[in-house]
N, C-alpha and C. Protein backbone atom coordinates (compact mmCIF):
# COMPACT_ATOMS: atom_id res chain seq x y z
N UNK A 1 -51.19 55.66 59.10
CA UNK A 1 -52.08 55.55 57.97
C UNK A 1 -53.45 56.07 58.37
N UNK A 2 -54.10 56.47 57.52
CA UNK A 2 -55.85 56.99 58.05
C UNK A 2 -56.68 55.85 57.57
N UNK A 3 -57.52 56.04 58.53
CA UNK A 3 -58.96 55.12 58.03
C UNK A 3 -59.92 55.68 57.21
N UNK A 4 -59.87 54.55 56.53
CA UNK A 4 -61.31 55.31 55.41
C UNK A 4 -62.62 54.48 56.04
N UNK A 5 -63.16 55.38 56.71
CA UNK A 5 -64.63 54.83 56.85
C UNK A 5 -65.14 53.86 56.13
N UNK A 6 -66.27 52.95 56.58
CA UNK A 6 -66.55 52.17 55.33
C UNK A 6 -66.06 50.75 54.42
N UNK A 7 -64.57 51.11 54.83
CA UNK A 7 -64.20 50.12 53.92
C UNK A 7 -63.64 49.19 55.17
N UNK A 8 -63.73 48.40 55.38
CA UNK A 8 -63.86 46.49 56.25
C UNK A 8 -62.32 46.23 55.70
N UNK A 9 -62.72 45.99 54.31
CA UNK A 9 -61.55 44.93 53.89
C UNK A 9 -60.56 45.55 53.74
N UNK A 10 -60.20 46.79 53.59
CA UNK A 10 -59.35 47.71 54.18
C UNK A 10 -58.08 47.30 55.62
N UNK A 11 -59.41 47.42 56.32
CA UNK A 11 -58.76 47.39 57.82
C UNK A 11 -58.32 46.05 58.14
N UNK A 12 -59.23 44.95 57.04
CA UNK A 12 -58.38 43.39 57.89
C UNK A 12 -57.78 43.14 57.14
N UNK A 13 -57.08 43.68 55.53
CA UNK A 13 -55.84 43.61 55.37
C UNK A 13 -55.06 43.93 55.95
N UNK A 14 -54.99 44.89 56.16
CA UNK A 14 -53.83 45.72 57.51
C UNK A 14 -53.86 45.12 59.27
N UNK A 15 -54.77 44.46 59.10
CA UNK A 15 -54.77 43.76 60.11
C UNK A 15 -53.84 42.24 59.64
N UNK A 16 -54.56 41.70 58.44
CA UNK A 16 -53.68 40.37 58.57
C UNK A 16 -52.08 40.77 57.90
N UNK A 17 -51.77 42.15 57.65
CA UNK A 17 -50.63 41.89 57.35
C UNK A 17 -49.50 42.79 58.57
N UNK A 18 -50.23 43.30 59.46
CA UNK A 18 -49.83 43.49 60.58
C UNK A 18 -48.42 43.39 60.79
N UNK A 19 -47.21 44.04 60.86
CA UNK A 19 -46.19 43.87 61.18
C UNK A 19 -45.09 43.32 59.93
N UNK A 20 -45.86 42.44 58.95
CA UNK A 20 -45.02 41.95 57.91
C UNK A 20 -44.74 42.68 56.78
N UNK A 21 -45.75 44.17 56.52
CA UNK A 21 -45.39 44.50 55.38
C UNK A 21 -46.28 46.01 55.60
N UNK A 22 -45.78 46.71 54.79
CA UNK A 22 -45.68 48.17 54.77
C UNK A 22 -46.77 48.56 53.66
N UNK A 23 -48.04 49.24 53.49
CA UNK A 23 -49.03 49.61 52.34
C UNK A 23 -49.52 50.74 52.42
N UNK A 24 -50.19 51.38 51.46
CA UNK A 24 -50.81 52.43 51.59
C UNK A 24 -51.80 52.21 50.87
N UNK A 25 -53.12 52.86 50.94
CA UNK A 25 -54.49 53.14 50.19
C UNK A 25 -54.40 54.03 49.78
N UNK A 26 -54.68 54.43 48.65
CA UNK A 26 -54.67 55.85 47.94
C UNK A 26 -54.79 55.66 46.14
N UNK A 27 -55.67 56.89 45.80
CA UNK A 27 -56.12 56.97 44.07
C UNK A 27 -54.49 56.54 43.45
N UNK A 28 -54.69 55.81 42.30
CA UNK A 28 -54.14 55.55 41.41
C UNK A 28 -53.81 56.49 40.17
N UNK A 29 -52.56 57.18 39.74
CA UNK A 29 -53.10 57.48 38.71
C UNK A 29 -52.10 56.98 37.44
N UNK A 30 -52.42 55.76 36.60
CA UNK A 30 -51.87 54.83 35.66
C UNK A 30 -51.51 55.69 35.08
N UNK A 31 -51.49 56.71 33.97
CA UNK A 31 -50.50 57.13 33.75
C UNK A 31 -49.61 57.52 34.06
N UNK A 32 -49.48 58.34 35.59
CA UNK A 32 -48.28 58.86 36.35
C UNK A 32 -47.10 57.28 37.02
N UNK A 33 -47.87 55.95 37.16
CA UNK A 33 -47.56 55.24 37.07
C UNK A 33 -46.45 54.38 35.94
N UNK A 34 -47.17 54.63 34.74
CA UNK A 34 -46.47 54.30 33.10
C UNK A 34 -45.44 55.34 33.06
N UNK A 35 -45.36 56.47 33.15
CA UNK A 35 -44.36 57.06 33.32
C UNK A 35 -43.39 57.23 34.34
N UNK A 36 -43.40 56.74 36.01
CA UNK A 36 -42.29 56.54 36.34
C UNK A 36 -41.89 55.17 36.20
N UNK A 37 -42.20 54.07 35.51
CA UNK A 37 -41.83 53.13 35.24
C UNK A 37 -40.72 53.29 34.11
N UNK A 38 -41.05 54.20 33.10
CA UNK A 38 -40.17 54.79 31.59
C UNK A 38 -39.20 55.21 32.21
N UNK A 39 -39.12 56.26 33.33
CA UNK A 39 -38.21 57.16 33.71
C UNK A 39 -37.27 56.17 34.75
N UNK A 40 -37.58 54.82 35.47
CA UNK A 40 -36.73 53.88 35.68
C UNK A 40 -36.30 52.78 35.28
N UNK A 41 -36.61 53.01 33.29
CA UNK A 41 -35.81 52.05 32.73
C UNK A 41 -36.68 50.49 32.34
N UNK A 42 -37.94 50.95 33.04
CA UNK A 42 -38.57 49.28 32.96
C UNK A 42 -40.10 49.75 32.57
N UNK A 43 -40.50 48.22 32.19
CA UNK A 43 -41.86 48.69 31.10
C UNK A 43 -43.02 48.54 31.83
N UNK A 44 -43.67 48.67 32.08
CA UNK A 44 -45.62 48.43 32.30
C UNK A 44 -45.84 47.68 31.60
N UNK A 45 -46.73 46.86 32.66
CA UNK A 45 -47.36 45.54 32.36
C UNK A 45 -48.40 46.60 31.05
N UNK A 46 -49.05 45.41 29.83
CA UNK A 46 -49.89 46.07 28.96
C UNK A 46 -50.70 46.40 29.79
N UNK A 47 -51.34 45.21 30.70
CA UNK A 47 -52.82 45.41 31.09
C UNK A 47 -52.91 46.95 32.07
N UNK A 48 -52.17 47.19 32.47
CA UNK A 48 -52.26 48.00 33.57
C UNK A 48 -53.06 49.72 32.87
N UNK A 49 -53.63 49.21 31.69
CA UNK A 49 -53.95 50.47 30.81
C UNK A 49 -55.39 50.24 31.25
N UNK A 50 -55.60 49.05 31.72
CA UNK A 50 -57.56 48.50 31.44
C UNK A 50 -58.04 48.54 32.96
N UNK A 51 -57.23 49.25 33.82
CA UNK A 51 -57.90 49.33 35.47
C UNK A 51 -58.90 50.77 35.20
């Protein structure tokens, strides 16, 4: 994974989740989101329109 400068709470998530679980940081983009959700059959939360 890369470090983003700057960001703390970043790194001690990945610190406290260390070994238990797998994440990535990276832009969002909610619609490309809403649509592979359609294309596997299952819906988007409403809210996920208001990030």
């Amino acid at each position: 994974m890369n470090d983003i400068p700057g960001r703390p709470a970043i790194q001690e998530l990945r610190d406290a989740l260390s070994g238990a679980a797998s994440f990535g940081v990276h832009p969002l983009d909610i619609e490309d989101a809403c649509r592979h959700h359609t294309e596997d059959g299952t819906t988007s939360p409403p809210s996920s329109g208001t990030f």
